[in-house]
C-alpha atoms as a PDB file:
ATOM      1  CA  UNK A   1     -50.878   0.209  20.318  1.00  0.00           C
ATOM      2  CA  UNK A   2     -46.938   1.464  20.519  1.00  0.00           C
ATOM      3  CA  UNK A   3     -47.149   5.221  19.816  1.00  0.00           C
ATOM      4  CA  UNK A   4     -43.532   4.489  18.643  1.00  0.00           C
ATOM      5  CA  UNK A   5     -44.378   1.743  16.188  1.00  0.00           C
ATOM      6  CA  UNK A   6     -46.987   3.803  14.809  1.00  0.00           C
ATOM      7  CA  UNK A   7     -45.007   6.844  14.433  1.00  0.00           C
ATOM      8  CA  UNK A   8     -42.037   4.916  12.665  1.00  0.00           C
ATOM      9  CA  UNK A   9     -44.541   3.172  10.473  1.00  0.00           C
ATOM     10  CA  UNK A  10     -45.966   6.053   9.098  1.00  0.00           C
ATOM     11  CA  UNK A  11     -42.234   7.711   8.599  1.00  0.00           C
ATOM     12  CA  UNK A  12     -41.875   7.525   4.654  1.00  0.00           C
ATOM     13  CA  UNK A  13     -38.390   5.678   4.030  1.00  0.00           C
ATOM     14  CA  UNK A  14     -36.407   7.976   2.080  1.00  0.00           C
ATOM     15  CA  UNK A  15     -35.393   7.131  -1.534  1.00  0.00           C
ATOM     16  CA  UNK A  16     -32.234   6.884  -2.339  1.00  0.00           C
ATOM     17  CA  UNK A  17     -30.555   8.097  -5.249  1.00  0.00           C
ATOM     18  CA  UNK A  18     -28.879   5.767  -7.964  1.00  0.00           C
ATOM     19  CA  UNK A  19     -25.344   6.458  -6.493  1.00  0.00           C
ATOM     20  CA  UNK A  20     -26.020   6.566  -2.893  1.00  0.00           C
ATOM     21  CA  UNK A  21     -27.733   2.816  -3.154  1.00  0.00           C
ATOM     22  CA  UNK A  22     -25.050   1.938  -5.102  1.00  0.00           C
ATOM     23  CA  UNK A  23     -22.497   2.865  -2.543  1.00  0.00           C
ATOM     24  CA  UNK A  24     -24.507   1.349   0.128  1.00  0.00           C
ATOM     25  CA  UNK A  25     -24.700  -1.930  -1.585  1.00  0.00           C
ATOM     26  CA  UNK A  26     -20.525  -1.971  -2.406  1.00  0.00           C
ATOM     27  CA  UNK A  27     -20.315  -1.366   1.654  1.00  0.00           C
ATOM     28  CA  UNK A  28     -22.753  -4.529   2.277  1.00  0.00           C
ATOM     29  CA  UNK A  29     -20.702  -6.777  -0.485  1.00  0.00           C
ATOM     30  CA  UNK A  30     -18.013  -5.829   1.550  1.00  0.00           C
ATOM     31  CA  UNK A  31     -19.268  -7.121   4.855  1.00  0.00           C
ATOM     32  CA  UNK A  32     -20.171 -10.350   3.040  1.00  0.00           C
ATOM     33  CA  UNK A  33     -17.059 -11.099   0.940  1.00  0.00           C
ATOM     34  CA  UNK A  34     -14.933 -10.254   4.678  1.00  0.00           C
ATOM     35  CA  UNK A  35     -17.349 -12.482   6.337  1.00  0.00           C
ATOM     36  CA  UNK A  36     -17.283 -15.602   3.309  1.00  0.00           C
ATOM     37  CA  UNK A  37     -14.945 -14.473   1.485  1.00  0.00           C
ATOM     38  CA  UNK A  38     -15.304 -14.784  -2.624  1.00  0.00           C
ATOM     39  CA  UNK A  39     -15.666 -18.166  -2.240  1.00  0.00           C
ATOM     40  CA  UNK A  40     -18.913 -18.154  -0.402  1.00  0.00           C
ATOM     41  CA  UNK A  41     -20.638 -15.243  -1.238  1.00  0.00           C
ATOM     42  CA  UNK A  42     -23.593 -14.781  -3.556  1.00  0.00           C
ATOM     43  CA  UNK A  43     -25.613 -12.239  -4.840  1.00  0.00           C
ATOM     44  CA  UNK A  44     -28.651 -13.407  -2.808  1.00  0.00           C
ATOM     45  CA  UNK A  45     -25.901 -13.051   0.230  1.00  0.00           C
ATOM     46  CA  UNK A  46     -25.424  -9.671  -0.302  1.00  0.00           C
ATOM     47  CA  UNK A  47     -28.769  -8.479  -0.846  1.00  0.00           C
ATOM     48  CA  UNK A  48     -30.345  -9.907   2.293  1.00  0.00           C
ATOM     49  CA  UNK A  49     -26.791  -8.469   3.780  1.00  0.00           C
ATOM     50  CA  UNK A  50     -28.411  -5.040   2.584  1.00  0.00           C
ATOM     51  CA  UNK A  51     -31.915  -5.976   3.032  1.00  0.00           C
ATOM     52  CA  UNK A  52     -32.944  -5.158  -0.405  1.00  0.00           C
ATOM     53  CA  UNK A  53     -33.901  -7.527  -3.269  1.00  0.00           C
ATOM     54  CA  UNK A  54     -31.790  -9.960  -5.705  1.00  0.00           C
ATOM     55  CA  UNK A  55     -33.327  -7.828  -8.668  1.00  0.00           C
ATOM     56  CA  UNK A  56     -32.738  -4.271  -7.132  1.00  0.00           C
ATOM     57  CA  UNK A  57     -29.371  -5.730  -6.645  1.00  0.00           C
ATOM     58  CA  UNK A  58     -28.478  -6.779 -10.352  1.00  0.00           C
ATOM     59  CA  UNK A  59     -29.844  -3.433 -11.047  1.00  0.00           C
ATOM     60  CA  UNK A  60     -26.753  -2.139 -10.127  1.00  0.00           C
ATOM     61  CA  UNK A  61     -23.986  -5.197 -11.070  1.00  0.00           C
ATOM     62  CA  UNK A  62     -24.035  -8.015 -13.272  1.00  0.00           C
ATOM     63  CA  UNK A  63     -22.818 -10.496 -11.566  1.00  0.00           C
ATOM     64  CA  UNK A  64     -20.709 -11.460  -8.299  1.00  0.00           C
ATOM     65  CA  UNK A  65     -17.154 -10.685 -10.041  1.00  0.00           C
ATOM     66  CA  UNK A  66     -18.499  -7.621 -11.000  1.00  0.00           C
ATOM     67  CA  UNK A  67     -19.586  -6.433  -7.545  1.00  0.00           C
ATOM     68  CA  UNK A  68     -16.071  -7.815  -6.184  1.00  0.00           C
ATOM     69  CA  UNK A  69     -14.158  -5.921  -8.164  1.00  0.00           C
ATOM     70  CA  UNK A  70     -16.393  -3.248  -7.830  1.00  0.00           C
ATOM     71  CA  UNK A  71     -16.116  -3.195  -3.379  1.00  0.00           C
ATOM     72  CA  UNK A  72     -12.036  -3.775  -4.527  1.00  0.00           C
ATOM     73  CA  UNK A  73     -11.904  -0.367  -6.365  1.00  0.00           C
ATOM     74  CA  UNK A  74     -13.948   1.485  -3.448  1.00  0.00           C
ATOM     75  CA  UNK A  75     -11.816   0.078  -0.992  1.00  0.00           C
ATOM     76  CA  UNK A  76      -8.485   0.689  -2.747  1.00  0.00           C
ATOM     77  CA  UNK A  77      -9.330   4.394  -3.705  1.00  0.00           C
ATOM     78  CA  UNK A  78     -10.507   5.127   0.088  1.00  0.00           C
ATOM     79  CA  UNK A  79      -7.106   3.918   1.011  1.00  0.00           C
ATOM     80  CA  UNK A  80      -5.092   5.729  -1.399  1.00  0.00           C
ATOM     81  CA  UNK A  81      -7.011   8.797  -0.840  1.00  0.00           C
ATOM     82  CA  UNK A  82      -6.822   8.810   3.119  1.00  0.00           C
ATOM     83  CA  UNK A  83      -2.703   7.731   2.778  1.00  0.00           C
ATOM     84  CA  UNK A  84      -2.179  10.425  -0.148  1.00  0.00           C
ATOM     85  CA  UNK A  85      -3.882  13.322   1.120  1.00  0.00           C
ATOM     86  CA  UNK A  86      -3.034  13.145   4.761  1.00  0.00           C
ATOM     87  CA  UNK A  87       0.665  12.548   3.227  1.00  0.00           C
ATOM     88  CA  UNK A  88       0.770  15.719   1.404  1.00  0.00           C
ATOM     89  CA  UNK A  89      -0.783  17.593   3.924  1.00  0.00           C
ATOM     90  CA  UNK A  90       1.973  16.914   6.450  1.00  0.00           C
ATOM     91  CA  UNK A  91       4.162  19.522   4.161  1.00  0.00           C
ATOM     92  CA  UNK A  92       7.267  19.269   1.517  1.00  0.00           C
ATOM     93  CA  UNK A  93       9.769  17.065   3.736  1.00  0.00           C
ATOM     94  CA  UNK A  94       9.378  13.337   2.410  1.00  0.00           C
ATOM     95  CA  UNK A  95      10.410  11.774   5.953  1.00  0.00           C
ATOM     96  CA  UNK A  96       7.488  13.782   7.272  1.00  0.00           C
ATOM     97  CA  UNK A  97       5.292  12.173   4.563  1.00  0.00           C
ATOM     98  CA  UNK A  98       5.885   8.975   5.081  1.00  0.00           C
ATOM     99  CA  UNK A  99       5.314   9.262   8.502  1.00  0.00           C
ATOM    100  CA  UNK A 100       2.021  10.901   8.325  1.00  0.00           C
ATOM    101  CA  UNK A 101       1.321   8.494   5.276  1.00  0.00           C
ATOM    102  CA  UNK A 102       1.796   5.266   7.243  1.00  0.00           C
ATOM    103  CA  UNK A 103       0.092   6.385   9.923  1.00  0.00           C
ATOM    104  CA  UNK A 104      -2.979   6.736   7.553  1.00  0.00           C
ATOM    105  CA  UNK A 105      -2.441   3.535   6.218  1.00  0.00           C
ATOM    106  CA  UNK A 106      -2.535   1.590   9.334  1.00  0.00           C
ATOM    107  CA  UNK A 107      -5.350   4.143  10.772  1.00  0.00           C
ATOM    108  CA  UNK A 108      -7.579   2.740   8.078  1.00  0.00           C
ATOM    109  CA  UNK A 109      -6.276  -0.694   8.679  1.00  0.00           C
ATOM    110  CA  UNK A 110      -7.307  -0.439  12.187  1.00  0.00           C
ATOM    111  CA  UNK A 111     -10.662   1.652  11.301  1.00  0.00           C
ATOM    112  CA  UNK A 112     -11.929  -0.738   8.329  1.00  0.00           C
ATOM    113  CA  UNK A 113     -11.647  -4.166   9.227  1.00  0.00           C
ATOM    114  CA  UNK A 114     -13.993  -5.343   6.289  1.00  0.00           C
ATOM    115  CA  UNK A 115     -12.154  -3.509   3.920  1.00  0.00           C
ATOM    116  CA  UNK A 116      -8.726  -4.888   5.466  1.00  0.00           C
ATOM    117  CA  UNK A 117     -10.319  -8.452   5.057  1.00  0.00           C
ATOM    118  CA  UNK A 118     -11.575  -8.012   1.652  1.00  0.00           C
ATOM    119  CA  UNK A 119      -8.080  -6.791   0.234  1.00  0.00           C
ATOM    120  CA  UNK A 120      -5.599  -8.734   2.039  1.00  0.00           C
ATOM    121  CA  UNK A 121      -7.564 -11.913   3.529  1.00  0.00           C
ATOM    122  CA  UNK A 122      -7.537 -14.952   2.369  1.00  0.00           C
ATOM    123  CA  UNK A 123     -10.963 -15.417   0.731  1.00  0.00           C
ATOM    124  CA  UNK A 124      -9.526 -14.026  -2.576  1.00  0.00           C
ATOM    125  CA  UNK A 125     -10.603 -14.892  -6.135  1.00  0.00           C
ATOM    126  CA  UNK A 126      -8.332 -16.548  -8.372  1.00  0.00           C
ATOM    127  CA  UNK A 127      -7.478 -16.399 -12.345  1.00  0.00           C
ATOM    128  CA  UNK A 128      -8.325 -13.200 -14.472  1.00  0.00           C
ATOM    129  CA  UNK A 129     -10.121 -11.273 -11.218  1.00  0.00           C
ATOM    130  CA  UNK A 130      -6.763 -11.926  -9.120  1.00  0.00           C
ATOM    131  CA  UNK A 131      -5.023  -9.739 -11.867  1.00  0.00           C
ATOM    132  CA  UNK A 132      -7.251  -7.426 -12.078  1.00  0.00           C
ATOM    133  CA  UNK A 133      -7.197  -7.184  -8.267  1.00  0.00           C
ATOM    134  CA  UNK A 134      -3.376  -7.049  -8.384  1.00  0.00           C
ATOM    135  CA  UNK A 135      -3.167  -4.523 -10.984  1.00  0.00           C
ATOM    136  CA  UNK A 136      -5.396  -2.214  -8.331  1.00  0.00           C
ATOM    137  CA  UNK A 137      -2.904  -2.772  -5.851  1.00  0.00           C
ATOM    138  CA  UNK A 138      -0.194  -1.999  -7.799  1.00  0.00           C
ATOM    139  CA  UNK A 139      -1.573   1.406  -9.439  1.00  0.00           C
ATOM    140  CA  UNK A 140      -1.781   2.174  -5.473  1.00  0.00           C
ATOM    141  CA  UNK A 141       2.037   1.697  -5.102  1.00  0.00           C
ATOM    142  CA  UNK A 142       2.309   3.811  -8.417  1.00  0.00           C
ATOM    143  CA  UNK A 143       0.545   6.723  -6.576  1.00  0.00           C
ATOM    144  CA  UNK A 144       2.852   6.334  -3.748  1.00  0.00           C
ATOM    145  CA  UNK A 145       5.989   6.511  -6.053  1.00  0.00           C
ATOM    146  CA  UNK A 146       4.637   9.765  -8.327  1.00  0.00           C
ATOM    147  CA  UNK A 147       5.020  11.192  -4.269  1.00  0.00           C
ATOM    148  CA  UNK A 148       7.903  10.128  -3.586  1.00  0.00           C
ATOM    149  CA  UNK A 149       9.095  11.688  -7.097  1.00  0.00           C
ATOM    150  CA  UNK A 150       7.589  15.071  -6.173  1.00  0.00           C
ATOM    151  CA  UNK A 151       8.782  14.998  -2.692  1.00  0.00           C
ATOM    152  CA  UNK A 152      12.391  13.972  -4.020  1.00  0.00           C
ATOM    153  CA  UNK A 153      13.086  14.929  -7.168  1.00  0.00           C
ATOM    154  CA  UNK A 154      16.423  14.684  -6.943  1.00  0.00           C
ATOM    155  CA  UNK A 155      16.452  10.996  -6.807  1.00  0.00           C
ATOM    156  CA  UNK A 156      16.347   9.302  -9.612  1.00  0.00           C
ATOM    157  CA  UNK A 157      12.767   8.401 -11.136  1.00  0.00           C
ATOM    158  CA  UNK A 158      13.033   4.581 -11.066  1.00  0.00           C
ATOM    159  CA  UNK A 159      14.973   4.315  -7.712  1.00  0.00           C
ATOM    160  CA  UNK A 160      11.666   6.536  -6.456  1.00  0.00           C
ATOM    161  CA  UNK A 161       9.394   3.901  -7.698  1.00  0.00           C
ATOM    162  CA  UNK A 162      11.201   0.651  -6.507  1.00  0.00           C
ATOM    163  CA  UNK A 163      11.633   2.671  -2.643  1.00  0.00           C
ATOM    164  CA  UNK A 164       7.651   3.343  -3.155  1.00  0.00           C
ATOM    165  CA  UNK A 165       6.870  -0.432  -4.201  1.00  0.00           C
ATOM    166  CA  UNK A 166       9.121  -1.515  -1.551  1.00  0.00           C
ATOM    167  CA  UNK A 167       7.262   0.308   1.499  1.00  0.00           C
ATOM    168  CA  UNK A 168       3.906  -0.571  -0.140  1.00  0.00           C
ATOM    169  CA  UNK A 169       4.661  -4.120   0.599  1.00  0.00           C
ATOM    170  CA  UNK A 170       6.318  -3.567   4.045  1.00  0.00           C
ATOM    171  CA  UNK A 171       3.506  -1.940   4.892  1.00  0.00           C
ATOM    172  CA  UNK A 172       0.777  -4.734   3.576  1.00  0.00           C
ATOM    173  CA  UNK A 173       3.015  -7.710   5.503  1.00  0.00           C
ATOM    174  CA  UNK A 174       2.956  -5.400   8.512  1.00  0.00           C
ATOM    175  CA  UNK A 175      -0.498  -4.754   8.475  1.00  0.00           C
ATOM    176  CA  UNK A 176      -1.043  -8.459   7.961  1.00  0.00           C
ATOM    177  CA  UNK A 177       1.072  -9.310  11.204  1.00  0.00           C
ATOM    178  CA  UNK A 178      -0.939  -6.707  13.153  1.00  0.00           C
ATOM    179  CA  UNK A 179      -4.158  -7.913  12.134  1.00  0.00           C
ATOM    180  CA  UNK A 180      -3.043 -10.936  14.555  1.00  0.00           C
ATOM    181  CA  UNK A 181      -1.407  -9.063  17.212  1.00  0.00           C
ATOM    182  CA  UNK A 182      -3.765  -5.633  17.418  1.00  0.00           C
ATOM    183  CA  UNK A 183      -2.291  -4.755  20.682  1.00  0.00           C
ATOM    184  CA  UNK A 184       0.215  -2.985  19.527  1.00  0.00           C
ATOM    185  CA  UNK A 185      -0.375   0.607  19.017  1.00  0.00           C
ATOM    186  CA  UNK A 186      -0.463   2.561  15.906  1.00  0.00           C
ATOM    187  CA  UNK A 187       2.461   5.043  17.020  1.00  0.00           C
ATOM    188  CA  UNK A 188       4.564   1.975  17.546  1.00  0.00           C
ATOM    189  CA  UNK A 189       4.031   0.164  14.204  1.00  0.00           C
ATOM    190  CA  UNK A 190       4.982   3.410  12.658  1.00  0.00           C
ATOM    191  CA  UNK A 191       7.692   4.118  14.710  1.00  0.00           C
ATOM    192  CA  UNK A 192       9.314   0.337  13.727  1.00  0.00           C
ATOM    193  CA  UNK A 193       8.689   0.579  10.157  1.00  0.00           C
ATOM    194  CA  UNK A 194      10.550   4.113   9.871  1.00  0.00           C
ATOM    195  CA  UNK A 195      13.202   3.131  11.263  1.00  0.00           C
ATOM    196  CA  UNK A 196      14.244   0.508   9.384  1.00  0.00           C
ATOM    197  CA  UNK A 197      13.172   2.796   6.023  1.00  0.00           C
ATOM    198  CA  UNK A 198      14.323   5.749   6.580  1.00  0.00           C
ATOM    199  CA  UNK A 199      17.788   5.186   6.566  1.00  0.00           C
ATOM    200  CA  UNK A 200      18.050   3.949   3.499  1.00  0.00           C
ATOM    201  CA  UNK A 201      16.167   6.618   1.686  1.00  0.00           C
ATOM    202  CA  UNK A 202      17.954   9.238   3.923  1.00  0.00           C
ATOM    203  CA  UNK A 203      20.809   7.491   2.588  1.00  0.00           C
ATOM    204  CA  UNK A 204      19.335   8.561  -1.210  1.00  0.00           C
ATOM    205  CA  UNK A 205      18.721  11.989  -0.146  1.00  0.00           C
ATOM    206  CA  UNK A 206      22.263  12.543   0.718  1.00  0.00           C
ATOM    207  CA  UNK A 207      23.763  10.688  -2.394  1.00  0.00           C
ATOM    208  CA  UNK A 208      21.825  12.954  -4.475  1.00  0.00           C
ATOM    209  CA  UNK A 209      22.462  15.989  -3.148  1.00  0.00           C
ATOM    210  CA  UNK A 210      26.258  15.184  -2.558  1.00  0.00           C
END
């Protein structure tokens, strides 16, 4: 007999608790709905994905558009949070922000390539979960512009918000473009995309100030 086999078979699997499972099956929905998209996945999908079974699975989510949603959220909030925090930390200046905040963006771009799939491939859902999916992404551009407020107050609010919305979208088509041509590095993307931003919120800066 394998002393190995026999030692891992007598290892008691850990139990998990309610909200670690729950995370771990949002990470395998994830994997699935990049893989098949909405389209083609199913709740039997995902639990063999997970190797746990349909009924531990609806345990946790009542259905496929709840679970999409669900791995949209997760994703969306990891993003945010990463792009937000590493942002802020870079110090008051809002040019240093945004540098430090795209960088984070495309970091996790390059670093989650499920999670990339699952919010900006093309195996999206349609009708009322496509809104509610939009409105996430949109509440992410909000965050951006409260930032941008913060960073430069003196600019007017709503100007701060379109600039935000504006990036947010550069950014996405970007990311989109690089997901087909991954050679280029990280420093570079960010390099091209401030460039062609920055002067026109430098531009704001000075006009406010003047």
């Amino acid at each position: 007999m394998n002393p190995s086999v026999t030692a891992a078979s007598a290892t008691p699997r850990r139990r998990l608790s309610k909200e670690a499972r729950r995370a771990k099956l949002i990470v395998a929905a994830q994997s699935v709905f990049a893989q098949v998209g909405y389209g083609g996945a199913t709740m039997e999908l995902i639990a063999a994905h997970d190797g746990v079974t349909r009924s531990l699975l609806y345990e946790h989510f009542a259905s496929i558009d709840e679970i999409y949603l669900e791995c949209h959220r997760s994703a969306r909030e990891e993003l945010q949070r990463r792009v937000l925090e590493t942002a802020l930390a870079a110090g008051p200046s809002l040019s240093d922000q945004l540098r430090a905040g795209l960088f984070a963006y495309f970091s996790y771009v390059e670093e989650e390539p499920d999670s990339f799939e699952l919010l900006y491939g093309p195996g999206g859902a349609g009708g009322r979960l496509a809104e509610q999916t939009g409105e996430l992404r949109f509440m992410t551009a909000e965050a951006m512009a409260a930032m941008f407020v913060a960073a430069a107050p003196l600019i007017p609010e709503d100007q701060a918000a379109a600039a935000a919305h504006i990036i947010s979208g550069a950014a996405e088509q970007l990311a989109r473009w690089w997901h087909r041509n991954p050679q280029m590095p990280i420093e570079t993307l960010v390099d091209g995309l401030m460039s062609l931003l920055w002067p026109g919120l430098q531009q704001r800066l000075e006009d406010a100030t003047a």
